[in-house]
C-alpha atoms as a PDB file:
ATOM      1  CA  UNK A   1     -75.094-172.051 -19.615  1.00  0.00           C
ATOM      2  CA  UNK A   2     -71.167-171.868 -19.837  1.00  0.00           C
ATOM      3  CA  UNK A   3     -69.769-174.344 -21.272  1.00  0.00           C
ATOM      4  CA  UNK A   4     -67.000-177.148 -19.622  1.00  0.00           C
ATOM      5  CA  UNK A   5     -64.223-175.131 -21.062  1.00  0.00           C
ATOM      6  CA  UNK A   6     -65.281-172.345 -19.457  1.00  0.00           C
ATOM      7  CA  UNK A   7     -65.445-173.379 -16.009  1.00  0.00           C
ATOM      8  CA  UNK A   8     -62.034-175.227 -16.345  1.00  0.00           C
ATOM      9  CA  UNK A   9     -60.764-172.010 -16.935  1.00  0.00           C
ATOM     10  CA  UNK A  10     -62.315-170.037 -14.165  1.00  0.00           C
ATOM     11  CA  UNK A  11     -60.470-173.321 -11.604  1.00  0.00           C
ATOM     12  CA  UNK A  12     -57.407-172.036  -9.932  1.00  0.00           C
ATOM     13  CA  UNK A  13     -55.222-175.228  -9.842  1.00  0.00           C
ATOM     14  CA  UNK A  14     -52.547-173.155  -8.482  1.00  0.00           C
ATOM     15  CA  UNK A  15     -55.192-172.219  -5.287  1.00  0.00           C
ATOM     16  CA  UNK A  16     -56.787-175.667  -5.391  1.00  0.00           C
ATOM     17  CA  UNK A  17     -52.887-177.591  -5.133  1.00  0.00           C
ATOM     18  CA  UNK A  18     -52.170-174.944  -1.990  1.00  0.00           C
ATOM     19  CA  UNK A  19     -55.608-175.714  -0.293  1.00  0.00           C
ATOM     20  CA  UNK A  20     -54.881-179.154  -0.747  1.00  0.00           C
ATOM     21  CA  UNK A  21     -51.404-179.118   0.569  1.00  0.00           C
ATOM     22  CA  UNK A  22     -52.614-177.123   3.320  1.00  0.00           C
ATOM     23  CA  UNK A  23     -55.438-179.751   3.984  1.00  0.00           C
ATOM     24  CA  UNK A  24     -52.620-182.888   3.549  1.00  0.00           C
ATOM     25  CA  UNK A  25     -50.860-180.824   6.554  1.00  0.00           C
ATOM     26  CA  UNK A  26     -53.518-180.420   8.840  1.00  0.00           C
ATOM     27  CA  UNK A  27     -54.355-183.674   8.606  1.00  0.00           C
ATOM     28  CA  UNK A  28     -51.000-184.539   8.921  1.00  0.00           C
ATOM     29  CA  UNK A  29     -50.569-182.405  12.042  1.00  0.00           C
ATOM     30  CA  UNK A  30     -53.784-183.831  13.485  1.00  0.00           C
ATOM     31  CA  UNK A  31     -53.120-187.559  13.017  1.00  0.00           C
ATOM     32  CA  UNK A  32     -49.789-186.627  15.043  1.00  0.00           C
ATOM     33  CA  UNK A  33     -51.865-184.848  18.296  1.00  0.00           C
ATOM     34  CA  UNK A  34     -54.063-188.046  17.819  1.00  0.00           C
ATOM     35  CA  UNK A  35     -51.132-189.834  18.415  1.00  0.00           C
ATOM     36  CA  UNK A  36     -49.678-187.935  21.499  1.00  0.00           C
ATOM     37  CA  UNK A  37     -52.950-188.577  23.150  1.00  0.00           C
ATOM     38  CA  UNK A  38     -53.136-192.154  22.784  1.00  0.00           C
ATOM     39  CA  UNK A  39     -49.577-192.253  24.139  1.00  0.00           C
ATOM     40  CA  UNK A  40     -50.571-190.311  26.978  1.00  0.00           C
ATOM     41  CA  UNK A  41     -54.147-192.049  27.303  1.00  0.00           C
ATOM     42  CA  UNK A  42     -51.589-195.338  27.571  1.00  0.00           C
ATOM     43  CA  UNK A  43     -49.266-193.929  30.010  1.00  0.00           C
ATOM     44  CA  UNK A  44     -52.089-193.218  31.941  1.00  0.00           C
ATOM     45  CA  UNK A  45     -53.600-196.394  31.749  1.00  0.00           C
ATOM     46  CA  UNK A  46     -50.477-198.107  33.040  1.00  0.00           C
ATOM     47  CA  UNK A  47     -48.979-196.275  35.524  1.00  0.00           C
ATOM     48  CA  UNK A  48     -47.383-197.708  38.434  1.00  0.00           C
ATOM     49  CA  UNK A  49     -47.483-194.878  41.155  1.00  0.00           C
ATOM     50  CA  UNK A  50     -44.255-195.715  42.747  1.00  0.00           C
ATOM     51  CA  UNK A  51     -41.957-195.661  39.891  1.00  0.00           C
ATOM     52  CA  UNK A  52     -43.830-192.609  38.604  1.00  0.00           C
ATOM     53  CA  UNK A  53     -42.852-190.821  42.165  1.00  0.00           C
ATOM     54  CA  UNK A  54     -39.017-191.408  41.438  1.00  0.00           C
ATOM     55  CA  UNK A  55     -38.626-190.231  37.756  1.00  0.00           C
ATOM     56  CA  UNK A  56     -41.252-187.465  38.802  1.00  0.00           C
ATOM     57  CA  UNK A  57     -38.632-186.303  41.365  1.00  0.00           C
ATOM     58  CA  UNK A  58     -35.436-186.866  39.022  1.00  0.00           C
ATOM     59  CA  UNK A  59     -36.560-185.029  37.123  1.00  0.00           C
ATOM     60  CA  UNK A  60     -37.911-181.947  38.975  1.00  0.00           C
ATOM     61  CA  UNK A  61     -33.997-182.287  40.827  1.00  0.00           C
ATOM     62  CA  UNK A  62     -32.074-182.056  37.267  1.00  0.00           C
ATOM     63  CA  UNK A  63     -33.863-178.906  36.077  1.00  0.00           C
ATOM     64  CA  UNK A  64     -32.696-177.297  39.527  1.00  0.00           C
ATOM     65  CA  UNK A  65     -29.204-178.423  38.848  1.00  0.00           C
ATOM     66  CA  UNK A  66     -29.637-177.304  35.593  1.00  0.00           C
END
């Protein structure tokens, strides 16, 4: 059976801080998506058709201009 110092040395903390920083980013990037959809979940949730006619049309006549 190897011993503990033997499997410390056979760890990678170089690989195991980069998987983990990976990880942290993913979950960072995720939490972020999570929070796009609520906002749009929200939006949805609360939209007043009129008003959403207008800017929809402002908007579609400033990227002609454009």
């Amino acid at each position: 059976m190897a011993g503990i110092t033997e499997v410390l040395a056979m760890i990678d903390r170089q690989a195991m801080q980069n998987d983990l920083l990976q990880a942290r980013r993913a979950r960072e990037e995720a939490e972020a998506a999570n929070h796009d959809v609520e906002e749009l979940i929200w939006e949805l949730q609360h939209v007043q058709l009129g008003r959403q006619r207008i800017v929809f049309s402002i908007a579609g006549f400033e990227q002609e201009a454009a």
